[in-house]
Protein backbone atom coordinates (compact mmCIF):
# COMPACT_ATOMS: atom_id res chain seq x y z
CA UNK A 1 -1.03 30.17 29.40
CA UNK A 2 0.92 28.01 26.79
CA UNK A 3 1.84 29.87 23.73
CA UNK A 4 1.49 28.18 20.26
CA UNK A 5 2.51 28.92 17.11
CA UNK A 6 0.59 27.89 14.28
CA UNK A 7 0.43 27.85 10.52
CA UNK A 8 -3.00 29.47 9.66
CA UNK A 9 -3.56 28.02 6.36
CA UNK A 10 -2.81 23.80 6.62
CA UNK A 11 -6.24 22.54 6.25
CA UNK A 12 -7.16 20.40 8.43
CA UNK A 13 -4.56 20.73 11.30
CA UNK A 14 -4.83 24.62 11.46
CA UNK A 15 -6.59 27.13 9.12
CA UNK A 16 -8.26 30.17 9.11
CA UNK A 17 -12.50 30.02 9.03
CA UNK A 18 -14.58 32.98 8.61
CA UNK A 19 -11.89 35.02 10.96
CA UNK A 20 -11.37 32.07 13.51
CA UNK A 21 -8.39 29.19 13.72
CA UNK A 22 -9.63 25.95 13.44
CA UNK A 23 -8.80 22.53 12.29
CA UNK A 24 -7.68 19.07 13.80
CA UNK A 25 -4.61 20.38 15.77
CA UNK A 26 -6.47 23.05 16.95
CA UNK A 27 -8.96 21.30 18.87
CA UNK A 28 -6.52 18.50 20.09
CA UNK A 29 -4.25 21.35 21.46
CA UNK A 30 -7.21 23.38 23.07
CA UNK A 31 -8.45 19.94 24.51
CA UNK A 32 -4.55 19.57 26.25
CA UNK A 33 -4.90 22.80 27.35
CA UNK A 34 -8.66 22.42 29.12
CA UNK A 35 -7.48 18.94 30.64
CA UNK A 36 -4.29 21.36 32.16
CA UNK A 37 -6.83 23.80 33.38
CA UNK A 38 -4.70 26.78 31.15
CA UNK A 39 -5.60 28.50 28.26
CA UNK A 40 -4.10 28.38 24.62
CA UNK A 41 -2.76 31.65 22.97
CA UNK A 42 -2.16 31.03 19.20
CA UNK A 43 0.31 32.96 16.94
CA UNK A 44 0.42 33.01 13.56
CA UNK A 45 3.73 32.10 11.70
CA UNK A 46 5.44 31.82 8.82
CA UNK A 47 7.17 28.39 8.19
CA UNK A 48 10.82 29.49 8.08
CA UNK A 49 10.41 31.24 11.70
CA UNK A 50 8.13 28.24 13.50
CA UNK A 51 11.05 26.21 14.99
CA UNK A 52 13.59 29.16 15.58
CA UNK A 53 10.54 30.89 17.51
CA UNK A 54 10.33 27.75 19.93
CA UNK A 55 14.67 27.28 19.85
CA UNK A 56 14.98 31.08 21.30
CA UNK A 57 11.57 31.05 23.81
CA UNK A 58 8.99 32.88 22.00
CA UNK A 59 6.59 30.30 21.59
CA UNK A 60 6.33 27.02 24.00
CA UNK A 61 4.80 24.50 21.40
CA UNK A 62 4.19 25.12 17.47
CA UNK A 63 1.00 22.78 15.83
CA UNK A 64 2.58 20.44 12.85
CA UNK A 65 2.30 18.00 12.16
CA UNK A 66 6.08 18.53 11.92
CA UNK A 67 8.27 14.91 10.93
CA UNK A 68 9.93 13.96 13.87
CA UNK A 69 14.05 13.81 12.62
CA UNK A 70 17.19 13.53 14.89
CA UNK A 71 18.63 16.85 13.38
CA UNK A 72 15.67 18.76 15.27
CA UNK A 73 16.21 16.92 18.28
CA UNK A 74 19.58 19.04 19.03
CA UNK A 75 17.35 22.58 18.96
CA UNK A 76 13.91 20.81 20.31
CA UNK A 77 11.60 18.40 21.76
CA UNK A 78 8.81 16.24 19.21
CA UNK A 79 6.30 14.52 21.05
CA UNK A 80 4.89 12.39 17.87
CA UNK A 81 1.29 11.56 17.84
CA UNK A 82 0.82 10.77 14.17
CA UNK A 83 1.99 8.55 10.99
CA UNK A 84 1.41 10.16 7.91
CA UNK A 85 1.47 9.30 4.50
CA UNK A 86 1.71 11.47 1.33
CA UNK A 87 -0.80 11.96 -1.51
CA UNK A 88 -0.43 13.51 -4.72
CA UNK A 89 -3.01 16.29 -5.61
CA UNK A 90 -3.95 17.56 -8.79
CA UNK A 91 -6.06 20.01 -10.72
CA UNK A 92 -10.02 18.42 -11.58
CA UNK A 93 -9.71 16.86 -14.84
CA UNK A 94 -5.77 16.19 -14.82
CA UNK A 95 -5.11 18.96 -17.89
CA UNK A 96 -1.00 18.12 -17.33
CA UNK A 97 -1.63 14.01 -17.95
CA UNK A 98 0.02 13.89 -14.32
CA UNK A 99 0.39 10.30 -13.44
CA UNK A 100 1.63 9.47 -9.60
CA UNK A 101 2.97 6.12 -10.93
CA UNK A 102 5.64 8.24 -13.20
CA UNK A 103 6.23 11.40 -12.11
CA UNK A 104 9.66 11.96 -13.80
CA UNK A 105 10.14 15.42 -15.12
CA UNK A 106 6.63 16.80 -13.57
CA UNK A 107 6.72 20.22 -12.05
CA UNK A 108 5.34 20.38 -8.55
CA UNK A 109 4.49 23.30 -6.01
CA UNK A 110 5.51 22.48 -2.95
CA UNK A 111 5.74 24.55 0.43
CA UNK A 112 9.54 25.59 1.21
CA UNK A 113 11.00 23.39 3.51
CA UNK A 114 7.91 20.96 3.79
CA UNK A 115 7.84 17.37 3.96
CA UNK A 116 5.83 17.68 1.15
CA UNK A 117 9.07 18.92 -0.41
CA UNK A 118 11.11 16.60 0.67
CA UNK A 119 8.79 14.15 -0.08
CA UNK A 120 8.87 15.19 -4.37
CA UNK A 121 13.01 15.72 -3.63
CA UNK A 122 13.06 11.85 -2.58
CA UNK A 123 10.96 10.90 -5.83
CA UNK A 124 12.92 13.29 -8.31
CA UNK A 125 16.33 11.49 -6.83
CA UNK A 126 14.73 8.01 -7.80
CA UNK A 127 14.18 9.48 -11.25
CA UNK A 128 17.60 10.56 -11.80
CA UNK A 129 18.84 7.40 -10.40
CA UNK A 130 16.53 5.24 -12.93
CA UNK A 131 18.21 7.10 -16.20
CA UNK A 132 14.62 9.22 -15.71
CA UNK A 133 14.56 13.24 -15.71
CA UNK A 134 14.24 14.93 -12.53
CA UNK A 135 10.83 16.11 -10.56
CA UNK A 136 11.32 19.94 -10.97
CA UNK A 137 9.87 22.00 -7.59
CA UNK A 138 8.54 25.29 -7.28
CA UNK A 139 9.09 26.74 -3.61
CA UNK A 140 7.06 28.43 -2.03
CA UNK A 141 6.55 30.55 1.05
CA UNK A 142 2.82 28.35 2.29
CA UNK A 143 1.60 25.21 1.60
CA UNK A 144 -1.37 27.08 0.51
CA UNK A 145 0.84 28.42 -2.27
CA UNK A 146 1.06 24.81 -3.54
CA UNK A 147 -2.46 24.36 -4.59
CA UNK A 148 -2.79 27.97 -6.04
CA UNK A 149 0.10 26.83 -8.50
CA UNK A 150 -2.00 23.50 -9.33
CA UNK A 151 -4.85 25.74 -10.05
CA UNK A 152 -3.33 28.47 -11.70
CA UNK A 153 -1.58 25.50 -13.84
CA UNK A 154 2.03 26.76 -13.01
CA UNK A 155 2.56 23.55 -11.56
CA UNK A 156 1.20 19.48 -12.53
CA UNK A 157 1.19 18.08 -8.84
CA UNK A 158 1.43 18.51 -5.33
CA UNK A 159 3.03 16.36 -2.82
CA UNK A 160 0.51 16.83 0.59
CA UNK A 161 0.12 14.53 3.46
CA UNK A 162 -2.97 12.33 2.91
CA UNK A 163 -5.46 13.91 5.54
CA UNK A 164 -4.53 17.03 4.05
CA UNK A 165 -5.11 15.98 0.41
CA UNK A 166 -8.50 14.22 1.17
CA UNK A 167 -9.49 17.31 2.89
CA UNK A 168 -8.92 19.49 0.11
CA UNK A 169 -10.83 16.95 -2.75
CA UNK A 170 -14.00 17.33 -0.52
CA UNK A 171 -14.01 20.70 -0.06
CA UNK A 172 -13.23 21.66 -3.23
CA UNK A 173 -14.68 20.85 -6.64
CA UNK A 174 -11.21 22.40 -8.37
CA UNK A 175 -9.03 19.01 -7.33
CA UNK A 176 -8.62 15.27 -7.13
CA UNK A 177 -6.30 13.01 -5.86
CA UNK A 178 -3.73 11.38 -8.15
CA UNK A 179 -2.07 7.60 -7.39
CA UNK A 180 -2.34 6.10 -3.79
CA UNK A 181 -0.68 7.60 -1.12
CA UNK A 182 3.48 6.75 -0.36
CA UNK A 183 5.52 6.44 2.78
CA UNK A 184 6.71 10.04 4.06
CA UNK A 185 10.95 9.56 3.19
CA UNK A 186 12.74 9.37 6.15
CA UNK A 187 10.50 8.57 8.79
CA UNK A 188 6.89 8.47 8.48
CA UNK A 189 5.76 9.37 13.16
CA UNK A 190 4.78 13.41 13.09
CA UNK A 191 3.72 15.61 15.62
CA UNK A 192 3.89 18.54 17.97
CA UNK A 193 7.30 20.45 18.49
CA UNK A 194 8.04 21.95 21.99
CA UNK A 195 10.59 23.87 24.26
CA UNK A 196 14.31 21.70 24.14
CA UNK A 197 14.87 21.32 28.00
CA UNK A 198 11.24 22.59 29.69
CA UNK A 199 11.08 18.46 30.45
CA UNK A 200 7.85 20.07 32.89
CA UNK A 201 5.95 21.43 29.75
CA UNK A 202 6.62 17.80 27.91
CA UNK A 203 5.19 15.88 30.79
CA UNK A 204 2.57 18.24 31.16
CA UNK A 205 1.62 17.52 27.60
CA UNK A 206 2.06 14.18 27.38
CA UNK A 207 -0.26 13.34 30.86
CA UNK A 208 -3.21 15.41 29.10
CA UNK A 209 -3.14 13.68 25.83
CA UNK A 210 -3.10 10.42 27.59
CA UNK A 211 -6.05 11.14 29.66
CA UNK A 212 -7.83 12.11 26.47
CA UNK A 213 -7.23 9.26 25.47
CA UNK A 214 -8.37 6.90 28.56
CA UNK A 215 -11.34 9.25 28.41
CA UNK A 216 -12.06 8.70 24.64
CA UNK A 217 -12.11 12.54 23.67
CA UNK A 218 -8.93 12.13 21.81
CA UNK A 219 -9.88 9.41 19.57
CA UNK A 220 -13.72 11.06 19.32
CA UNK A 221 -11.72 14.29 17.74
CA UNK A 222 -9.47 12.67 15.90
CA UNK A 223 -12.73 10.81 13.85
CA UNK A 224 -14.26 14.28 13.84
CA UNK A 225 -11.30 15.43 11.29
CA UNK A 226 -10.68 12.01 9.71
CA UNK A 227 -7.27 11.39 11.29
CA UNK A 228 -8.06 8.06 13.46
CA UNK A 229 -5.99 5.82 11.17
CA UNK A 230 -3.44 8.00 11.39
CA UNK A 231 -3.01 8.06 15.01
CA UNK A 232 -0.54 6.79 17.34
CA UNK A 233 -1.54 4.67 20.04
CA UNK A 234 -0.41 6.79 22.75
CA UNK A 235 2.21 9.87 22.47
CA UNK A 236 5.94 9.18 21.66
CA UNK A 237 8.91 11.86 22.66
CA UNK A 238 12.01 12.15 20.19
CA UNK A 239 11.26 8.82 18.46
CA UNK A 240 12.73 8.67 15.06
CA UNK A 241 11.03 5.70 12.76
CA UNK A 242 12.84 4.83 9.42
CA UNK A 243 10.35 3.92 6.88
């Protein structure tokens, strides 16, 4: 059995349905684990304790996507699958006057930590540099947070990566997308975080994706979640990519 941690409420990758996890990431990592002939055991978890829970054992794997940096590559392994960009989301009808083009001195809801987060932090430092005021950011605990605080109007925007944001505007008649999607800062290649040194569990991992892929069920998934254009041609480990 591999166990994987998971945040339940990231529409599409993972979320909760009527009482059951689904979502994009879900089915890719349940497909890995069928093509292994094991079965997939998934935890819920708070953001803060997802990568500390794989650095001390208690989970082998955690669904993302996560941004693949060098700083996590001294406490774990990324095997990167996707390139993401972000999208700004904001409430139906725009009450703020957001505009994506100039979001100086917006207020955005963003989840701790996030690369939506650091996503807004890069664009705020842009406004200061211009002579503009800053992006202010509310933190909070889940990403799901972040759209609550659009809705509730505590916040103008949030910064989500683009699947993410077009899943939301069709599922829900209380958003809409804002400007065209931006390069992630940093590095734009996401994916899957797993166990620093089990080099047997990476390999593992990285065989069954690839024979999804000769076999076509990994791109026939990743069209069933709209994430095709996003995907990498074949899996990458510890590959940092400067936009």
């Amino acid at each position: 059995m591999i166990e994987v941690g998971a945040d339940f409420g990231y529409p599409p990758y993972s979320y909760n349905q009527n009482g059951e996890l689904v979502g994009s990431e879900v089915d890719l990592v349940k497909a890995v684990a069928d093509e292994l002939g094991i079965d997939a055991q998934f935890t819920q978890l708070a953001y803060e304790t997802m990568i500390p829970s794989v650095a001390n054992g208690r989970m082998h794997m955690l669904l993302g996507p996560f941004q693949s940096l060098p700083e996590r590559y001294e406490q774990v392994t990324m095997i990167e699958i996707f390139r993401m960009q972000m999208q700004a989301v904001v409430k139906k009808g725009n009450p703020s006057e957001f505009n994506a083009d100039d979001p100086c001195g917006a207020m955005a809801g963003e989840g701790a930590g996030s690369i939506n987060m650091w996503t807004v932090e890069d664009l705020s430092e842009q406004c200061v540099a211009a002579g503009e005021p800053a992006i202010e950011i509310l933190p909070l605990a889940e990403n799901a947070n972040a759209y609550q605080s659009v809705l509730s109007e505590r916040t103008d925007f949030t910064m989500q990566q683009t699947p993410a944001a077009l899943h939301m505007v069709e599922t829900s008649d209380d958003f809409e997308l804002n400007g065209d999607p931006i390069p992630a800062p940093a590095g734009d290649l996401q994916g899957w975080i797993v166990q620093k040194g089990n080099d047997k569990l990476v390999e593992s991992l990285i065989w069954a994706v690839e024979q999804l892929i000769e076999s076509g069920e990994w791109r026939e998934i990743m069209e069933r979640h709209g994430l095709w254009g996003s995907a990498l041609p074949g899996p990458l480990v510890n590959t940092e990519a400067p936009r």
